[in-house]
C-alpha atoms as a PDB file:
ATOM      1  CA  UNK A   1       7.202 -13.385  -7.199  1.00  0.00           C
ATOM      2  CA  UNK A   2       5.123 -11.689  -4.885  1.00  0.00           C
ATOM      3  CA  UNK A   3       4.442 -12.049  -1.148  1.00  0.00           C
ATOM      4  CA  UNK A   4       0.370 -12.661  -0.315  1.00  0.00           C
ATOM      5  CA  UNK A   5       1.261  -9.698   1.782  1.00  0.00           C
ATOM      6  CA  UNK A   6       1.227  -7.422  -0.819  1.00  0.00           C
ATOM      7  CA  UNK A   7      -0.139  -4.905  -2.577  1.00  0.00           C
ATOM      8  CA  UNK A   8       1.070  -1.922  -5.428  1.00  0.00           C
ATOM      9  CA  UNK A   9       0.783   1.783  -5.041  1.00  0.00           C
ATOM     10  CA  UNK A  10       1.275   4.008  -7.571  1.00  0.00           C
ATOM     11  CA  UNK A  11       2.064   8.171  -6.579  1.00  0.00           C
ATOM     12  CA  UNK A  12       0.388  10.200  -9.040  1.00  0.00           C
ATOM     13  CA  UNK A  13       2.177  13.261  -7.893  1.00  0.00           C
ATOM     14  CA  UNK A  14       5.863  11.743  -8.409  1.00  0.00           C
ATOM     15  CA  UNK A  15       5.021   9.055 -10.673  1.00  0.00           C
ATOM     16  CA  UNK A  16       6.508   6.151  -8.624  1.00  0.00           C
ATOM     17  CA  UNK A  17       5.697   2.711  -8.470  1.00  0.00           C
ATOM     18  CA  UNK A  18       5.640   0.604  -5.699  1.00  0.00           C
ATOM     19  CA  UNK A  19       5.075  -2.884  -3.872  1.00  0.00           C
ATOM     20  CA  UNK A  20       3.852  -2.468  -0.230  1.00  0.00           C
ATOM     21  CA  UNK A  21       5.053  -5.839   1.666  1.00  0.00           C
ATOM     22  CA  UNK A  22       4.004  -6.744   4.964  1.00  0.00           C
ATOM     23  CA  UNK A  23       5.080  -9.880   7.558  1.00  0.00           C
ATOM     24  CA  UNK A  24       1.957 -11.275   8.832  1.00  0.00           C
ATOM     25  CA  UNK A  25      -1.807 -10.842   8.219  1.00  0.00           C
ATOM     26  CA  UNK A  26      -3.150  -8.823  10.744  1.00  0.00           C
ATOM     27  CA  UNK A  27      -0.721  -5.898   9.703  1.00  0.00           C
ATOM     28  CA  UNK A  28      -1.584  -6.620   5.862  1.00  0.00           C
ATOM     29  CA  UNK A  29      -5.232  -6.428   6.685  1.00  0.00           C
ATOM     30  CA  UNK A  30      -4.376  -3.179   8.211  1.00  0.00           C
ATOM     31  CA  UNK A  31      -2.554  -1.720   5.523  1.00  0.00           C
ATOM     32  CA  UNK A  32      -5.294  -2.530   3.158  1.00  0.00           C
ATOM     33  CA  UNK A  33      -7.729  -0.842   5.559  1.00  0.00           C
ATOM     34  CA  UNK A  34      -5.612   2.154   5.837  1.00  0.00           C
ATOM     35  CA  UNK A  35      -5.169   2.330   1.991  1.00  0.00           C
ATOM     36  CA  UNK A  36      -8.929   1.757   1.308  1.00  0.00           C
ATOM     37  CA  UNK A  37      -9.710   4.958   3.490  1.00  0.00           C
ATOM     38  CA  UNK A  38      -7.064   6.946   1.794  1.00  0.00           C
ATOM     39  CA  UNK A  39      -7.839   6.002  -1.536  1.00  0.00           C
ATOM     40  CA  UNK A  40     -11.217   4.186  -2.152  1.00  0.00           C
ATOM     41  CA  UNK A  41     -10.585   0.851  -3.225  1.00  0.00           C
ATOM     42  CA  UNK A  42      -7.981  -0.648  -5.299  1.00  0.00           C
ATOM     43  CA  UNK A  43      -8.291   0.095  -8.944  1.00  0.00           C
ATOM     44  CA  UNK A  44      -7.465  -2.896 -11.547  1.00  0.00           C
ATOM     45  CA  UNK A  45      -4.692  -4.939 -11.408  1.00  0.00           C
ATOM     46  CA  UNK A  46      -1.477  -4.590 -13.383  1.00  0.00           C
ATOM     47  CA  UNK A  47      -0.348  -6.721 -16.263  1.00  0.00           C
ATOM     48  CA  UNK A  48       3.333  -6.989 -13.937  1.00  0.00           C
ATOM     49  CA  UNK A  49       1.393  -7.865 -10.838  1.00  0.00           C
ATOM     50  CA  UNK A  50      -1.987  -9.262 -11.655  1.00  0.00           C
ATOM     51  CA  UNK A  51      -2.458 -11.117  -8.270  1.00  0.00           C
ATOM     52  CA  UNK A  52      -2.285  -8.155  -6.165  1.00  0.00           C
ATOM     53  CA  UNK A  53      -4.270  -5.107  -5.348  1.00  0.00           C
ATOM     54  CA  UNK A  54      -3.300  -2.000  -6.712  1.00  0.00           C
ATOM     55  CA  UNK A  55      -4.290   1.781  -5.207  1.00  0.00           C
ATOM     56  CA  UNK A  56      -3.800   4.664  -6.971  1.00  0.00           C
ATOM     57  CA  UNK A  57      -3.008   7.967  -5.157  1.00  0.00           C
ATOM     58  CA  UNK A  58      -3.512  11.173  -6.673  1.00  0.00           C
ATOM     59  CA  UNK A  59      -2.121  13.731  -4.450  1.00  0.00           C
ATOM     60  CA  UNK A  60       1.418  14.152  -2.125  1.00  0.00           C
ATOM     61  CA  UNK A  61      -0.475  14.730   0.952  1.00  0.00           C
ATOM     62  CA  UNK A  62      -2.085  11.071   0.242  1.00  0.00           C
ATOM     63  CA  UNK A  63       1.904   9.700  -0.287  1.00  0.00           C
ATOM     64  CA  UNK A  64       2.873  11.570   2.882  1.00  0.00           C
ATOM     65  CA  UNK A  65      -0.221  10.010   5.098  1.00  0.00           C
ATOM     66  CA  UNK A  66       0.652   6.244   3.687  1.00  0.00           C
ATOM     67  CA  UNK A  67       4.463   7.165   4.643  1.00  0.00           C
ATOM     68  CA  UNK A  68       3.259   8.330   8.384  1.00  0.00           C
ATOM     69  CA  UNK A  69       0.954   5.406   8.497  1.00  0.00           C
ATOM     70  CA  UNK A  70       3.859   2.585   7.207  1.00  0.00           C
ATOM     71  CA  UNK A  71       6.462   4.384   9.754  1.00  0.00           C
ATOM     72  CA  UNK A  72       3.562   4.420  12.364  1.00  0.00           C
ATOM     73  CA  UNK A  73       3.061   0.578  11.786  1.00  0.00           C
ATOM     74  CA  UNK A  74       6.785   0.110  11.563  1.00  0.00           C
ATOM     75  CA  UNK A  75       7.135   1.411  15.324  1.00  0.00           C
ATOM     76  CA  UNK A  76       4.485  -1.320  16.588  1.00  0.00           C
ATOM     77  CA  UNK A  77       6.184  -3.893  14.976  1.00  0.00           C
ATOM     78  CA  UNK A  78       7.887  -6.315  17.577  1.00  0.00           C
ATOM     79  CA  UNK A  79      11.979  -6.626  17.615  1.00  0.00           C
END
């Protein structure tokens, strides 16, 4: 099961797989923002997740920015 919050990434570069989840709305919204400027938008669903977005990045300096951004987001997150 997946959170609404959600979306999957997969890293070209290292060939991982992930699931992006986020608390509330207004910080999903901003991931998927941030993701559609890094990446264009989301390429076809999965079979595994076929509810959520997925975004393909091609390149480690496009992993690294969605690791600053997440980290970034992370600090503005109340205790």
């Amino acid at each position: 099961m997946t959170s609404r919050y959600s979306v999957e990434v997969y890293s070209a570069f290292d060939g991982v797989c992930t699931v992006l989840q986020w608390r509330h709305e207004a910080e999903f919204k901003d991931g998927v923002a941030f993701l559609r400027r890094l990446a264009g938008e989301p390429v076809v669903p999965t079979e595994r997740y076929p509810d959520q977005d997925f975004y393909y990045l091609e390149t480690e300096d496009q992993f690294a920015a969605l690791i600053e951004f997440l980290r970034a987001q992370d600090v503005k997150r109340p205790g």
